[in-house]
N, C-alpha and C. Protein backbone atom coordinates (compact mmCIF):
# COMPACT_ATOMS: atom_id res chain seq x y z
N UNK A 1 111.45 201.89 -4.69
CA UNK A 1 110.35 201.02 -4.45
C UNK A 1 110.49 200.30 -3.11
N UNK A 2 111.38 200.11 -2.57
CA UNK A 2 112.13 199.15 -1.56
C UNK A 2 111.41 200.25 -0.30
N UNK A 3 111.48 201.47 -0.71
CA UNK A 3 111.15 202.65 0.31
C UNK A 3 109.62 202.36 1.00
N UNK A 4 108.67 202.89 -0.22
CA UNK A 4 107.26 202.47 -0.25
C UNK A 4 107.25 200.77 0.71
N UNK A 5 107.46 199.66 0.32
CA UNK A 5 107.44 198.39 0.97
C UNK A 5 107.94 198.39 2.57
N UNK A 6 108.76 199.53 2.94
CA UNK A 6 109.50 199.56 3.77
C UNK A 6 108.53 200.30 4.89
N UNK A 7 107.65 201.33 4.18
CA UNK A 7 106.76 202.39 5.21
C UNK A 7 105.77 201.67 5.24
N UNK A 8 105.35 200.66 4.76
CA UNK A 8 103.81 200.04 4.56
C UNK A 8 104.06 199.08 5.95
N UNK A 9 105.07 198.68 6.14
CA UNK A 9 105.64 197.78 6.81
C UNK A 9 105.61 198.12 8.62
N UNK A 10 106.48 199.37 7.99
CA UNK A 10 106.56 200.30 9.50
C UNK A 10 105.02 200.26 10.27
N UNK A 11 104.33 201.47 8.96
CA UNK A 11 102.95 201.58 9.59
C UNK A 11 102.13 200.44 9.94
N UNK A 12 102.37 199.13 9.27
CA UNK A 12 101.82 198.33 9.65
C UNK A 12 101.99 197.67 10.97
N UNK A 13 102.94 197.28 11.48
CA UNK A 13 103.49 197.58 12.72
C UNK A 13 103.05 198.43 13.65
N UNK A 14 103.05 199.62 13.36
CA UNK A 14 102.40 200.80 14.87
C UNK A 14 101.15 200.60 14.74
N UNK A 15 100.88 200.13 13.93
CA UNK A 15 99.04 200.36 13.88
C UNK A 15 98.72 198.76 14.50
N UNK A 16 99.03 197.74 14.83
CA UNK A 16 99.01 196.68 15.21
C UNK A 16 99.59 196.70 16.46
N UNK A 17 100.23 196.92 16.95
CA UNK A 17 100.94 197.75 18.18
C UNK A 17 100.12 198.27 19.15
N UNK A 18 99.27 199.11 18.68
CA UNK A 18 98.50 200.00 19.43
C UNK A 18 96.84 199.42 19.27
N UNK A 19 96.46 198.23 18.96
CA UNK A 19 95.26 197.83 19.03
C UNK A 19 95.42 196.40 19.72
N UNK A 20 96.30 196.47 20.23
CA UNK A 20 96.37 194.85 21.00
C UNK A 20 96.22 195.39 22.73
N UNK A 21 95.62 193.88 23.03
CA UNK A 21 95.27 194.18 25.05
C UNK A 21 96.76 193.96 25.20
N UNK A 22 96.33 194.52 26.73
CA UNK A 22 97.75 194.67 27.44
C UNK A 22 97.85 193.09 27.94
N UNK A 23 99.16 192.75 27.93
CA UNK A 23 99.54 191.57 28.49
C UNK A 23 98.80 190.57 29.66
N UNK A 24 98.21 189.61 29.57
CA UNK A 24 97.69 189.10 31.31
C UNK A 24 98.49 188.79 31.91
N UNK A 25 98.72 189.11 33.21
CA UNK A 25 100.08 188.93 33.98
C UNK A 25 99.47 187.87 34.83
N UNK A 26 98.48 186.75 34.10
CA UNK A 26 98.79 184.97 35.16
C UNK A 26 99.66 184.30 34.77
N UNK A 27 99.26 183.13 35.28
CA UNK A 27 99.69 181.45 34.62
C UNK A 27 99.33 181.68 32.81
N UNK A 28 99.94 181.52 32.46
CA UNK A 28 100.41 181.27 30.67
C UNK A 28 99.31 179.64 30.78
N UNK A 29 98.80 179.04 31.20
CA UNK A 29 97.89 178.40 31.02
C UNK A 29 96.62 178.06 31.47
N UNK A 30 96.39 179.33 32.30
CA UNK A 30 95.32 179.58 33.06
C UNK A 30 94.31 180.60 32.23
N UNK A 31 92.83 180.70 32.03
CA UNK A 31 92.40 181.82 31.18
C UNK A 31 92.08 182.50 31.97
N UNK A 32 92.15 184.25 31.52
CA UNK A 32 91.73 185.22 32.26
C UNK A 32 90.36 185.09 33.30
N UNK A 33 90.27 186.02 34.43
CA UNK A 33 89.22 186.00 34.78
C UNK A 33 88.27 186.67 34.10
N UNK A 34 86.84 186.03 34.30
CA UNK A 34 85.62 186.89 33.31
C UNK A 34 85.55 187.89 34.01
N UNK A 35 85.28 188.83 33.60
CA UNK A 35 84.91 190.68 33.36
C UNK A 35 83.57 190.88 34.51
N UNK A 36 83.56 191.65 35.42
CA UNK A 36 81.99 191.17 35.80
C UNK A 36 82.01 192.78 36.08
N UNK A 37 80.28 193.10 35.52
CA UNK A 37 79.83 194.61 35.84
C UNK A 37 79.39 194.91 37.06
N UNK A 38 79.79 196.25 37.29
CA UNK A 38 79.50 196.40 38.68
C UNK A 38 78.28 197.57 38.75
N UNK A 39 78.01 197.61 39.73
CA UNK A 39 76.46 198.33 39.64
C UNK A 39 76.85 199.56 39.85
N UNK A 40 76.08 200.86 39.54
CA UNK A 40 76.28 201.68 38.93
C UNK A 40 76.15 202.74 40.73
N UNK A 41 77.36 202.81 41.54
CA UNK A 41 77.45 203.76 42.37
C UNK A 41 76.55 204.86 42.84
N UNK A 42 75.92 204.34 43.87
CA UNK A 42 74.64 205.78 44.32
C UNK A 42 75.19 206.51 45.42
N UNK A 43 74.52 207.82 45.47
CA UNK A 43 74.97 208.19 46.47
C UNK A 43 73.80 208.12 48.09
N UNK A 44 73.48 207.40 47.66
CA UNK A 44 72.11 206.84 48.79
C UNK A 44 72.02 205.87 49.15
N UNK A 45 71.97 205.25 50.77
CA UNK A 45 72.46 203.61 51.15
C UNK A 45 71.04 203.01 50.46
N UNK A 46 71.68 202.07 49.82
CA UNK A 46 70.66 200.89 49.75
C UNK A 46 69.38 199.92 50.34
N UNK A 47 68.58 199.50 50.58
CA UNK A 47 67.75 198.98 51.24
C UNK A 47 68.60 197.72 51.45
N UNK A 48 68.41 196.98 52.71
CA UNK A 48 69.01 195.48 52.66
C UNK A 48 68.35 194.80 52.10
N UNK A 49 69.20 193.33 51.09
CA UNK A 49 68.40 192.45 50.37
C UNK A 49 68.19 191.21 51.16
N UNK A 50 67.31 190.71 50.53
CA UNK A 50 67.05 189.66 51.35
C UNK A 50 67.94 188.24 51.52
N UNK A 51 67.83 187.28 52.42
CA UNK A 51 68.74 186.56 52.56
C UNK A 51 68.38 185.80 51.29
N UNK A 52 69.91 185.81 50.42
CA UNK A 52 69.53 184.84 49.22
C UNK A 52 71.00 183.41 49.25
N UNK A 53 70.50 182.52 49.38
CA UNK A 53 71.52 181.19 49.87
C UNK A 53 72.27 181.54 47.91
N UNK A 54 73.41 181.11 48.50
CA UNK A 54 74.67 180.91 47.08
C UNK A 54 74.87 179.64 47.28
N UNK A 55 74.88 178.48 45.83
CA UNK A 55 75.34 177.46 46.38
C UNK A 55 76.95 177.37 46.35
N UNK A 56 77.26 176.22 47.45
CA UNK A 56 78.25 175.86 47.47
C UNK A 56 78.80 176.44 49.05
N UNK A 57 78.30 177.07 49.42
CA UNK A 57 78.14 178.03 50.92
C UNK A 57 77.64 177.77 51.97
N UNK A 58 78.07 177.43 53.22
CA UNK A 58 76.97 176.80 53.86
C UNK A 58 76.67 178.27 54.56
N UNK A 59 75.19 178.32 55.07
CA UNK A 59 74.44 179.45 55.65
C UNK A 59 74.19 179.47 57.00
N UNK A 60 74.95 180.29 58.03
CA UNK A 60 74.73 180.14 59.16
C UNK A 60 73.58 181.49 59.59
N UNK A 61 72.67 181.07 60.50
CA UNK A 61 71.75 181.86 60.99
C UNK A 61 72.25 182.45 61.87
N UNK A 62 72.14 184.15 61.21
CA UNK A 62 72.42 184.37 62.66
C UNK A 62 72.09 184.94 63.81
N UNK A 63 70.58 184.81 63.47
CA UNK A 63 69.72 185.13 64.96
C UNK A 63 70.00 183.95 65.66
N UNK A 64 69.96 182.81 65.34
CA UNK A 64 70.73 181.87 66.18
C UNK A 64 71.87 181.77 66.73
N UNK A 65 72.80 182.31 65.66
CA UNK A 65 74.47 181.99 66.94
C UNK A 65 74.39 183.32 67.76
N UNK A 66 73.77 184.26 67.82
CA UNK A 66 74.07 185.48 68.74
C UNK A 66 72.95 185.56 70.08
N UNK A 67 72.11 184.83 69.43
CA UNK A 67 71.25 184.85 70.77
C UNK A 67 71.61 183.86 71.60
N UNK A 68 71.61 184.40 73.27
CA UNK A 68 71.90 183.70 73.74
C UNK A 68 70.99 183.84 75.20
N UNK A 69 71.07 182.40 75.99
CA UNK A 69 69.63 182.51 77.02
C UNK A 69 70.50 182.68 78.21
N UNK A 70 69.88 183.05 78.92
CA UNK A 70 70.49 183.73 79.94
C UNK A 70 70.90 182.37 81.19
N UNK A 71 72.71 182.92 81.35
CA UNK A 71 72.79 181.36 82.18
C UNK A 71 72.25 181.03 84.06
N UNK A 72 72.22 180.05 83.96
CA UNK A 72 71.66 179.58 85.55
C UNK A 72 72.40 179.96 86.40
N UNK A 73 71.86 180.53 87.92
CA UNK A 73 72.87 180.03 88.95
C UNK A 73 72.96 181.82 88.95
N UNK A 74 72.00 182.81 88.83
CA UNK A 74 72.73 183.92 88.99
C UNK A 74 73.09 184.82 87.88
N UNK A 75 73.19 184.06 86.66
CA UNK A 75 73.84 184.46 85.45
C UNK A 75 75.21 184.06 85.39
N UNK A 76 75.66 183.29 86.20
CA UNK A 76 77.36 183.00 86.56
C UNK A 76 77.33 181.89 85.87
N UNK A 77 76.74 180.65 85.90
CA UNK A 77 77.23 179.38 84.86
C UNK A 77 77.00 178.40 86.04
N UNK A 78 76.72 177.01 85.94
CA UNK A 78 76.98 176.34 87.07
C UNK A 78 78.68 175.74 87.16
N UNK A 79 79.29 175.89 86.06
CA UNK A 79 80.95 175.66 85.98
C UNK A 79 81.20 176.71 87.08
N UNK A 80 81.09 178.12 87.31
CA UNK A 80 81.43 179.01 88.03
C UNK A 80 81.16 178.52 89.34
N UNK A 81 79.76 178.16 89.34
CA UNK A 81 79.07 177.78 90.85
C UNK A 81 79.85 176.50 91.40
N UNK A 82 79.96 175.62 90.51
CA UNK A 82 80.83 174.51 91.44
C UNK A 82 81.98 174.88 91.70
N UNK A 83 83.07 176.05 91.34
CA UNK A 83 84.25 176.47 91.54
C UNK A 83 84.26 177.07 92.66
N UNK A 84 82.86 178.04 93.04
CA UNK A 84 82.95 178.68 94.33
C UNK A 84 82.79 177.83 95.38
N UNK A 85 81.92 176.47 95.09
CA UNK A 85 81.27 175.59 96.37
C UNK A 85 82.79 174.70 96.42
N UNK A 86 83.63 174.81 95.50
CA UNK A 86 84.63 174.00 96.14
C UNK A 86 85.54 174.51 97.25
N UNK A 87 85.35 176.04 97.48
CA UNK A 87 86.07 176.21 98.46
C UNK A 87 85.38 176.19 99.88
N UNK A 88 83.95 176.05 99.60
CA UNK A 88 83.34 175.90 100.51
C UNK A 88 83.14 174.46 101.12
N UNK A 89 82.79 173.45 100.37
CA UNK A 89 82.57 172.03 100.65
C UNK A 89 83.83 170.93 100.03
N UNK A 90 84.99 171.29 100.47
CA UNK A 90 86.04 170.82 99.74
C UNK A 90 86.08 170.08 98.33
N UNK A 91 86.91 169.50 98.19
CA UNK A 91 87.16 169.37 96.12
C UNK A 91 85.76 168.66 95.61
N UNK A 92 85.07 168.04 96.11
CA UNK A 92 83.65 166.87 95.49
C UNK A 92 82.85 167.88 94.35
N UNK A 93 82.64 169.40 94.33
CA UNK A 93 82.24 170.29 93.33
C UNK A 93 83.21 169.98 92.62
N UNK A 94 84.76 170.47 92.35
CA UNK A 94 85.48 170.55 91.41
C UNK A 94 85.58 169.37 90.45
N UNK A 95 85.17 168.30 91.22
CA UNK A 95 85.42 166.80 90.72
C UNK A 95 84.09 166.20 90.03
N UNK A 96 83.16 167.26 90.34
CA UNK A 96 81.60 167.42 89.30
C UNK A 96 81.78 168.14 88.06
N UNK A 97 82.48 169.36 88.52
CA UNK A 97 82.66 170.20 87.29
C UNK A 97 83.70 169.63 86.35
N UNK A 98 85.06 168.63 86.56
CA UNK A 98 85.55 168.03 86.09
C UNK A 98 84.85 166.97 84.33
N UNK A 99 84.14 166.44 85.68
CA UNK A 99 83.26 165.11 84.74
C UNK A 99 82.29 165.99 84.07
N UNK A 100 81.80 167.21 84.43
CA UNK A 100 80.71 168.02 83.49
C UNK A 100 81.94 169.01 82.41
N UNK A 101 82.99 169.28 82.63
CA UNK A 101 83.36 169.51 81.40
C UNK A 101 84.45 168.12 80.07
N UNK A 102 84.15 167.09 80.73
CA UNK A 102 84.39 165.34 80.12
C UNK A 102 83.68 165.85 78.98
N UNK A 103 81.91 166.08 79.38
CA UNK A 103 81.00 165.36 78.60
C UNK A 103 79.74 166.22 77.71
N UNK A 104 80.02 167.89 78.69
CA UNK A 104 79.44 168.74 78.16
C UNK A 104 79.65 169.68 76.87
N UNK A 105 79.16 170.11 76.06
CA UNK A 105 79.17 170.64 74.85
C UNK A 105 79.24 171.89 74.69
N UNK A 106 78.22 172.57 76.03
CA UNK A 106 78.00 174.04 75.90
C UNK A 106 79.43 174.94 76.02
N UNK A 107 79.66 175.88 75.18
CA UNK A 107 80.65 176.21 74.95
C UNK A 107 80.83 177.98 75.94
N UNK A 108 79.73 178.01 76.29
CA UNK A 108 79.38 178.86 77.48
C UNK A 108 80.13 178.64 78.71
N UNK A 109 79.74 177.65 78.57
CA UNK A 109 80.04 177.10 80.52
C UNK A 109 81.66 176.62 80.91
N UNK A 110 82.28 176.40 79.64
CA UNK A 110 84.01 175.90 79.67
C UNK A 110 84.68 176.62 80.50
N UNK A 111 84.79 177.77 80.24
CA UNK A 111 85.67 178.16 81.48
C UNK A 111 85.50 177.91 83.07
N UNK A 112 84.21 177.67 83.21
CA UNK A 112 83.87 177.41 84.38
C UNK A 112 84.21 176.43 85.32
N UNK A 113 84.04 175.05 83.81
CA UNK A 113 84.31 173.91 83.70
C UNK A 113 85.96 173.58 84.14
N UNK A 114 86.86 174.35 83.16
CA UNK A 114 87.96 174.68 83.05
C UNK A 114 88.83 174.66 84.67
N UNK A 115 87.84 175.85 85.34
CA UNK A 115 88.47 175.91 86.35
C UNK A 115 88.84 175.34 87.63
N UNK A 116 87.28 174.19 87.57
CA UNK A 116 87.11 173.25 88.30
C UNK A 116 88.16 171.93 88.03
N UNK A 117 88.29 172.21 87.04
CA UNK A 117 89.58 170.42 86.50
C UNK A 117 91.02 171.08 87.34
N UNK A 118 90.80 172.63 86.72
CA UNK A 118 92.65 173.00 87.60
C UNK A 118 92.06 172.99 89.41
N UNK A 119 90.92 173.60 89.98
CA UNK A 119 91.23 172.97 91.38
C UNK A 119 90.80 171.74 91.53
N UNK A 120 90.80 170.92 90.72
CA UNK A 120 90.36 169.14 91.26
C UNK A 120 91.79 168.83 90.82
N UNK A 121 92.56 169.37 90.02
CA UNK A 121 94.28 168.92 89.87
C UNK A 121 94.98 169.57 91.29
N UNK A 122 94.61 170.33 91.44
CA UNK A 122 95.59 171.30 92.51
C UNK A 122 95.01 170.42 94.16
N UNK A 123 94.14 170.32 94.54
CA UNK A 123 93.30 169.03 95.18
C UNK A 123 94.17 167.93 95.57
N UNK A 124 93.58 167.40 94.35
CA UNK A 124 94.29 166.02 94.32
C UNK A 124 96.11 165.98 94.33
N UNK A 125 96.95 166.96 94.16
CA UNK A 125 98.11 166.73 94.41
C UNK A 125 98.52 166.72 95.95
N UNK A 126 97.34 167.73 96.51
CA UNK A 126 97.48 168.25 97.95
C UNK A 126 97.11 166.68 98.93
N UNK A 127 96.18 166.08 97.99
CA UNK A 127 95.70 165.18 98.88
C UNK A 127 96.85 164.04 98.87
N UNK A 128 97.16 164.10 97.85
CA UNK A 128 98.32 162.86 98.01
C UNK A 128 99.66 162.93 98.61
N UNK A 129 99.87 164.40 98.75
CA UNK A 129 100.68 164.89 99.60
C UNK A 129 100.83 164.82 100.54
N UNK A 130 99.48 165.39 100.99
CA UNK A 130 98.99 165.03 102.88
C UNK A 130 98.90 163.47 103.22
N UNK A 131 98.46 162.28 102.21
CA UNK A 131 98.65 161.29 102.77
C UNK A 131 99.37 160.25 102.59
N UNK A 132 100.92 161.02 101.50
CA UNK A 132 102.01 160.87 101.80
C UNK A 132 102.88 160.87 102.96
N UNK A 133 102.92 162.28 103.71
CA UNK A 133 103.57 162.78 104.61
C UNK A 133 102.64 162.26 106.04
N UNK A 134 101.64 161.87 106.00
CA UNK A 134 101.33 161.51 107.02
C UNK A 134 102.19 160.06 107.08
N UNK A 135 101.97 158.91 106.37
CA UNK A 135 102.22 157.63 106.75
C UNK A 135 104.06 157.39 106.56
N UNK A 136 104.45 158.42 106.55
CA UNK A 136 106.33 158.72 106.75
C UNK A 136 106.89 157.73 105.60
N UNK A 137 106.19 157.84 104.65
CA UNK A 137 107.16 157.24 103.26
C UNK A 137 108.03 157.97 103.41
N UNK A 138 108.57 159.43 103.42
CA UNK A 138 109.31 159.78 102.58
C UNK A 138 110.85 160.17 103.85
N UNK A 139 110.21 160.31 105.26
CA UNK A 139 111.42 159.50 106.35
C UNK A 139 111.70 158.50 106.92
């Protein structure tokens, strides 16, 4: 009799065994993620859908960030243009483009900007140099 109690036991076991999910391998106090269906694979591209806002997302346009208007001065930037007039009309451009990249926003024109602060630095060391060495501080 011990036999019978013994196989009821067994089978009960494999048969319980084999109807359970497989383990979740998270956090032991985290619940699974929900199940989500996925759409049913074509072999034909899709039409595009329309822009639909998700909340919690912010939505950037982007015919707006890619368009862009065409810059002044040539297409060069006026940051560019005061970099060239500084070699022409000594540092007073670089020292414009300086204070225009202080206060300006456009993110276009920075390098331009950029380049004018390094020759209004490179400038101004020269100048203090020259009117160092002129008035013989340093013999």
């Amino acid at each position: 009799m011990t036999s019978g109690v013994e196989d009821g036991k067994n089978r009960s076991v494999g048969t319980e065994h084999n109807h359970q999910q497989p383990p979740f391998q998270g956090v032991s106090n985290y619940p699974p993620p929900p199940q989500q269906q996925q759409p049913p694979a074509t072999a034909y591209p899709q039409p595009a859908q329309p822009h639909v806002p998700v909340a919690g997302y912010a939505v950037v346009d982007v015919k707006y960030s890619t368009e862009h208007h065409r810059l002044p001065c040539c297409g060069i930037g006026i940051g560019w243009l005061l970099f060239i007039l500084g070699f022409f009309f000594g540092a007073i451009p670089w020292y414009i483009g300086f204070f225009l990249f202080l206060f300006s926003r456009n993110q276009r024109e920075r390098p331009g900007y950029i380049a004018c602060t390094i020759g209004a630095v490179i400038a101004t060391i020269f100048i203090v140099i020259g009117a160092l060495r002129g008035s013989r501080v340093w013999s």
